[in-house]
N, C-alpha and C. Protein backbone atom coordinates (compact mmCIF):
# COMPACT_ATOMS: atom_id res chain seq x y z
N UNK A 1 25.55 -8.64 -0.44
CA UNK A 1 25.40 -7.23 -0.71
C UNK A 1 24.81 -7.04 -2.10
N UNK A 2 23.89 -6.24 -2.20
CA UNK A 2 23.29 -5.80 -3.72
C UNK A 2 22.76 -4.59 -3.69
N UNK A 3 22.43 -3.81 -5.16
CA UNK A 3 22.37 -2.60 -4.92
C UNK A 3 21.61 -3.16 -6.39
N UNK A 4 20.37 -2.39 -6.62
CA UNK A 4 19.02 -2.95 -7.93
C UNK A 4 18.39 -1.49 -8.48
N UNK A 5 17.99 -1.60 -9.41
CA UNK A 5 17.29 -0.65 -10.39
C UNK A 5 15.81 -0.99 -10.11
N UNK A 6 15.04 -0.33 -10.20
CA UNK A 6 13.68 -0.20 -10.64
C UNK A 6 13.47 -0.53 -12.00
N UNK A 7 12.55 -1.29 -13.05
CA UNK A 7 12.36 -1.60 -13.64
C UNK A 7 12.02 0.23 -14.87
N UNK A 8 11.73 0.80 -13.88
CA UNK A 8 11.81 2.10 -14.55
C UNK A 8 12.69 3.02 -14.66
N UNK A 9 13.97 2.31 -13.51
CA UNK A 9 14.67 3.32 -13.49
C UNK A 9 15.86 2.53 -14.84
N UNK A 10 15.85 1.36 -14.81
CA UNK A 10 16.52 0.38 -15.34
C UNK A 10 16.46 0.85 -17.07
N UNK A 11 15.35 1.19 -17.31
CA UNK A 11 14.64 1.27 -19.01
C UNK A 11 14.99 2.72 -19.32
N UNK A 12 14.81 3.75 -18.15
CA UNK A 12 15.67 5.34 -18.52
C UNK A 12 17.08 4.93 -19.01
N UNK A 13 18.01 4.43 -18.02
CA UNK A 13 19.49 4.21 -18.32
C UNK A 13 19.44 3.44 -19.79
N UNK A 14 19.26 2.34 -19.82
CA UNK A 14 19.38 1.66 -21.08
C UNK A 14 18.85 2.70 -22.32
N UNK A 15 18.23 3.89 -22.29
CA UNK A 15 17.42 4.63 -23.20
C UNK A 15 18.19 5.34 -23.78
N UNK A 16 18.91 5.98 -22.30
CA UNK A 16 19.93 6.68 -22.29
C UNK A 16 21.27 6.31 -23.33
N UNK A 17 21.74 5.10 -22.65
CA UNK A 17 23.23 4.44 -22.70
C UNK A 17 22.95 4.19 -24.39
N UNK A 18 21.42 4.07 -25.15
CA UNK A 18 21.35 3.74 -26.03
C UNK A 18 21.69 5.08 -27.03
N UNK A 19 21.23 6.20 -26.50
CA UNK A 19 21.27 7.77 -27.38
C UNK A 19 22.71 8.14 -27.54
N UNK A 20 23.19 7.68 -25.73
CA UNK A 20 24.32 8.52 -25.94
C UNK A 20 25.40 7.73 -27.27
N UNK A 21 25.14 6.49 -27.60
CA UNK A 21 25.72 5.75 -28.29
C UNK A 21 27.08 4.82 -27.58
N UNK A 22 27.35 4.97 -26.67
CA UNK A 22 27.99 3.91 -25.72
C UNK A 22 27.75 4.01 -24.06
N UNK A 23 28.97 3.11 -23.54
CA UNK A 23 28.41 2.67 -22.43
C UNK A 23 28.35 1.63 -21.77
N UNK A 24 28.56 0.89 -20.90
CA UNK A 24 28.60 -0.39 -20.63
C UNK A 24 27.40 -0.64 -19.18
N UNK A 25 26.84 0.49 -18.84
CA UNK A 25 26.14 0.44 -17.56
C UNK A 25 26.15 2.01 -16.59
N UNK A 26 26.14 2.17 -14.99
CA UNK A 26 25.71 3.10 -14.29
C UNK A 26 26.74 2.95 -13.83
N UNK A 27 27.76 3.68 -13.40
CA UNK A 27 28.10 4.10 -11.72
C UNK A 27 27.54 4.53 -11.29
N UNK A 28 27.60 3.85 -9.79
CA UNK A 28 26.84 4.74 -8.62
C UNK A 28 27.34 4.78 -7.18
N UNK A 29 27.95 5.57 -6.67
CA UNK A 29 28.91 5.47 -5.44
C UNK A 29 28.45 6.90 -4.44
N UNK A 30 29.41 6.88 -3.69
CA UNK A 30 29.40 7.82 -2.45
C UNK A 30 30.47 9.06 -2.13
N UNK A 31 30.30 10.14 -2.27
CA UNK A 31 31.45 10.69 -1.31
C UNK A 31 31.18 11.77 -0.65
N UNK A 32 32.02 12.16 0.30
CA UNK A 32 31.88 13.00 1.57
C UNK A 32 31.51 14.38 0.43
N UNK A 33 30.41 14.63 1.63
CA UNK A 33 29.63 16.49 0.84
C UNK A 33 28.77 16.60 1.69
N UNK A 34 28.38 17.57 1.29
CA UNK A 34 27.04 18.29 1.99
C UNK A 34 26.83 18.37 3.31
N UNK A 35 25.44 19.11 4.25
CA UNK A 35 25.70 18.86 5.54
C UNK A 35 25.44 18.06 5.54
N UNK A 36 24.99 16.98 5.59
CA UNK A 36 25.01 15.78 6.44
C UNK A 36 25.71 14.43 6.75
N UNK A 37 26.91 15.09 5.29
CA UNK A 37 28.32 14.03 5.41
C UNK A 37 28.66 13.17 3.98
N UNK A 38 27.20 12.71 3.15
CA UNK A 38 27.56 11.91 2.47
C UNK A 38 26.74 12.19 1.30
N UNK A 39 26.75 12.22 -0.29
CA UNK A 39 26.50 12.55 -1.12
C UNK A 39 26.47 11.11 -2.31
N UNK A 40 25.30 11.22 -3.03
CA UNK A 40 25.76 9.83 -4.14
C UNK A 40 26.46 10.80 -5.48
N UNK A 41 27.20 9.97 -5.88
CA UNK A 41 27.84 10.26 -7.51
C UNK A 41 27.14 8.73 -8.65
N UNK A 42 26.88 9.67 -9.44
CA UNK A 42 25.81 8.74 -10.71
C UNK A 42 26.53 9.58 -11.58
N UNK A 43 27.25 8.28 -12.26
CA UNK A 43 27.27 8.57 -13.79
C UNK A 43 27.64 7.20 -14.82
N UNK A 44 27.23 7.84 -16.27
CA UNK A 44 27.48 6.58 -16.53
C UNK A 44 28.81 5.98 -16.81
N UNK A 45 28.85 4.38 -17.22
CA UNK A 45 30.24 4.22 -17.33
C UNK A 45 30.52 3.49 -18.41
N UNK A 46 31.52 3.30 -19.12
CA UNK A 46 31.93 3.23 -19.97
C UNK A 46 33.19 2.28 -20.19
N UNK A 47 33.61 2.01 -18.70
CA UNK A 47 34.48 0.86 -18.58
C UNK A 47 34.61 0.21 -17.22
N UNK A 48 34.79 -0.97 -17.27
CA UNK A 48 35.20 -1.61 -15.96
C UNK A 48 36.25 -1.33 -14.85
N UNK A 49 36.39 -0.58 -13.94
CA UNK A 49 37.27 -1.15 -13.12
C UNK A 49 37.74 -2.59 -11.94
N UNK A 50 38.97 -2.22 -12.10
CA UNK A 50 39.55 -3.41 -11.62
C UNK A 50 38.38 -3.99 -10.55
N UNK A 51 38.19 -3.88 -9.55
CA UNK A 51 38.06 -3.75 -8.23
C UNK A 51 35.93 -4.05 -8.11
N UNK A 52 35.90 -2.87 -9.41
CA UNK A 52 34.44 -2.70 -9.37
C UNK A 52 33.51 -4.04 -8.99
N UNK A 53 31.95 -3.95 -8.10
CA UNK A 53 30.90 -4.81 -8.29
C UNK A 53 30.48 -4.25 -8.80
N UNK A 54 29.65 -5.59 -9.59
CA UNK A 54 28.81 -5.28 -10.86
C UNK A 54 27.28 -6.20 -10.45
N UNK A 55 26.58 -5.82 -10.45
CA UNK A 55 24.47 -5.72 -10.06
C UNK A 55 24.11 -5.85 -11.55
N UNK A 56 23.86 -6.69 -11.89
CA UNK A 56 22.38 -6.47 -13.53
C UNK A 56 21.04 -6.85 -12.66
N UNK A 57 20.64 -5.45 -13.36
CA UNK A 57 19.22 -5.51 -12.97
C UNK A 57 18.17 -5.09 -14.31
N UNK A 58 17.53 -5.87 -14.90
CA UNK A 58 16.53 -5.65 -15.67
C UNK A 58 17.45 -5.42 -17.10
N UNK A 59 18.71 -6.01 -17.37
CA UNK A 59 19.50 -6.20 -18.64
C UNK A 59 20.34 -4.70 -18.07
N UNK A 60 20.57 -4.35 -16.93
CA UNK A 60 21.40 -2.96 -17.18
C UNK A 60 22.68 -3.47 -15.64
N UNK A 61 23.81 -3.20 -16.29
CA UNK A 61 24.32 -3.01 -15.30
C UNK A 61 24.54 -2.22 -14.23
N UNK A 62 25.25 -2.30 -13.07
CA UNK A 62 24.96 -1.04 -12.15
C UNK A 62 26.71 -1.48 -11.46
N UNK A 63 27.61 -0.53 -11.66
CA UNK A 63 29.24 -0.79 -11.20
C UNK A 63 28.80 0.33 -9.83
N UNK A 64 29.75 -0.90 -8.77
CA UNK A 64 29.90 0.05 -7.23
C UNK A 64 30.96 -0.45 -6.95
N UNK A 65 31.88 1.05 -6.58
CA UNK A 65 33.37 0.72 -6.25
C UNK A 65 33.50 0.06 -4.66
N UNK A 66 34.47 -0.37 -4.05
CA UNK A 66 34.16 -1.69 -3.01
C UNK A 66 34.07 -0.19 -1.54
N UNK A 67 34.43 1.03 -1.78
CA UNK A 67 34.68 1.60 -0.66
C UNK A 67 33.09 2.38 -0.65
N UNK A 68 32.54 2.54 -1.65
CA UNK A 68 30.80 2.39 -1.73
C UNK A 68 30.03 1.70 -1.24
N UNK A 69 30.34 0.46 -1.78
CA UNK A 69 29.56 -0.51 -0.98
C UNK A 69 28.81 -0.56 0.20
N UNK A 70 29.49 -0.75 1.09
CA UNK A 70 28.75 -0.62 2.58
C UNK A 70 27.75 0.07 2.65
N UNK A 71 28.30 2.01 2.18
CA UNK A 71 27.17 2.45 2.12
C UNK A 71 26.13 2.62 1.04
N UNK A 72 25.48 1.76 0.43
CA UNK A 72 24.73 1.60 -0.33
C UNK A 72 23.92 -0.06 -1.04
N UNK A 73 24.84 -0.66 0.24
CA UNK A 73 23.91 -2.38 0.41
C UNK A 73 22.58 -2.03 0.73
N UNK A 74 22.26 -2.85 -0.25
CA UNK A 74 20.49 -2.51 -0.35
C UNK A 74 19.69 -1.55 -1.37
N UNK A 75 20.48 -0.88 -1.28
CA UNK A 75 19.82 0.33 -2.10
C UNK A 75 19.04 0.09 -3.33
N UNK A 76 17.66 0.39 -3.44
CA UNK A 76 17.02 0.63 -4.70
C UNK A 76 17.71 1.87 -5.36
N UNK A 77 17.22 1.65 -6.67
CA UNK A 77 17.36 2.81 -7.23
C UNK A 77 16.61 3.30 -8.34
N UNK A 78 15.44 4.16 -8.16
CA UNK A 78 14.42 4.32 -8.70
C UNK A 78 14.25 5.33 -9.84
N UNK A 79 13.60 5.63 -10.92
CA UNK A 79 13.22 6.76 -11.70
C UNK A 79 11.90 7.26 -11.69
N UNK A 80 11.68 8.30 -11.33
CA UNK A 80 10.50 8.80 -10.65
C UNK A 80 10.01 10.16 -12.01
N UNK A 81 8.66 10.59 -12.17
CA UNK A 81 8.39 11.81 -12.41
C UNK A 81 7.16 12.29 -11.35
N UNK A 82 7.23 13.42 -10.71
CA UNK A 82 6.20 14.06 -9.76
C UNK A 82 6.05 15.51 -10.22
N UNK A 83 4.89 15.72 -10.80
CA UNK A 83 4.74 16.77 -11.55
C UNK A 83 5.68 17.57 -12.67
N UNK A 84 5.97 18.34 -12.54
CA UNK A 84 7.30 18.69 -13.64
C UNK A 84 8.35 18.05 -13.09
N UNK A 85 9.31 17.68 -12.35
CA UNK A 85 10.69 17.15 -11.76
C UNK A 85 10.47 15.81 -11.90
N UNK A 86 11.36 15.56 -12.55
CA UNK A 86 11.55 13.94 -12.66
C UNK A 86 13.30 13.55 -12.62
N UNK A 87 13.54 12.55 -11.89
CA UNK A 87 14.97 12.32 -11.68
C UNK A 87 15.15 10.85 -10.69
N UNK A 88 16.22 10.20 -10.87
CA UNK A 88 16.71 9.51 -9.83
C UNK A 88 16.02 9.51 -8.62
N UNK A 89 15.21 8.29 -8.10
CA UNK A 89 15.68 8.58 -6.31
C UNK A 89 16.18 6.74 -5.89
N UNK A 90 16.50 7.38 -4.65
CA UNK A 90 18.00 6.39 -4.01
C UNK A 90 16.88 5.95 -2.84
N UNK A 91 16.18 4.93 -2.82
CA UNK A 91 15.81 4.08 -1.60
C UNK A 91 16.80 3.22 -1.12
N UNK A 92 17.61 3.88 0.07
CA UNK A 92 18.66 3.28 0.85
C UNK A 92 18.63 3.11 2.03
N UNK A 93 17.84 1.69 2.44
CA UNK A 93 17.95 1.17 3.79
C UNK A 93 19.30 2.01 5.39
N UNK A 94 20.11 2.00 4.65
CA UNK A 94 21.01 2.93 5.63
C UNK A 94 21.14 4.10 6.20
N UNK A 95 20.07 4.70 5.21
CA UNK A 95 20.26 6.35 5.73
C UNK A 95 19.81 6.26 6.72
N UNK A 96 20.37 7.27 7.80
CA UNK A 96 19.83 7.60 9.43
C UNK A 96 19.01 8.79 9.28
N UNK A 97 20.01 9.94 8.94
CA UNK A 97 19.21 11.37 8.50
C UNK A 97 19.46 11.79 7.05
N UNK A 98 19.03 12.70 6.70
CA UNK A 98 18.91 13.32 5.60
C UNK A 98 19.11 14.89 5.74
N UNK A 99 20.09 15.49 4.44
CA UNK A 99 19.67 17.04 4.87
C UNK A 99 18.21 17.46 4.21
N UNK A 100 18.27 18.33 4.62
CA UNK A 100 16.73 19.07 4.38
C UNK A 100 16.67 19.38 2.87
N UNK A 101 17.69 19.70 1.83
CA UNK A 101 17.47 20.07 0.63
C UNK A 101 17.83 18.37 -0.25
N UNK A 102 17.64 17.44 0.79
CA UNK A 102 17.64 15.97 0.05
C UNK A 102 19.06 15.74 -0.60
N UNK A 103 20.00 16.62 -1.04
CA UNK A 103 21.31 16.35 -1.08
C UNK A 103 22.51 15.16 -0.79
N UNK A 104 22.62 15.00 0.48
CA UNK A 104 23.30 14.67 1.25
C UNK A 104 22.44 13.59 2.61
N UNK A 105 23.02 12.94 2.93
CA UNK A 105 22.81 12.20 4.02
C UNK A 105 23.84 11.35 4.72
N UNK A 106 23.16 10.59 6.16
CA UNK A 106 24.13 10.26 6.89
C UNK A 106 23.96 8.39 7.24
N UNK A 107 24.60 8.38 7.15
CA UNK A 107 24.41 6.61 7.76
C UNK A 107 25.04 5.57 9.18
């Protein structure tokens, strides 16, 4: 199971983790929302949990709690800009559908 950064998305976080002045890496997990059932949570983190996997990708870590996992084996995780909007996106082999406002999805 692995879950990887983009080399661009990898160099935002570290930019980041560097301004905010600490930090140890990303969370990035799952929980029930939206219509289509399932929602990611990103933030950063600042300490280890017990339990947590831990992904380095490009010198950055990436913590996923074990009930995440499943849904999010595989997953890229990219930093994008497309005209003015620039943000996160989640290339995740698992998704089946998606809602329409990109929110939420199902696996």
């Amino acid at each position: 199971m692995a879950v990887t950064l983009t080399e661009q998305a990898a160099k935002h976080v570290a930019n980041y983790i560097t301004k905010r002045g600490k930090g140890i890496g990303l969370r990035l997990g799952v929980r029930t929302s939206g219509c289509s059932g399932m929602a990611y949570k990103l933030e950063f983190a600042d300490e280890l949990a017990e339990d947590d996997q831990i992904f380095e990708c490009h010198g950055v870590k990436v913590l996923v709690d074990p009930k995440s996992l499943p849904y999010l084996d595989g997953t890229e995780l990219d930093y994008a800009r497309e005209g003015l909007n620039e943000g996160f996106k989640f290339n995740n082999p698992n998704v089946k559908d998606q809602c329409g406002c990109g929110e939420s999805f199902k696996v």
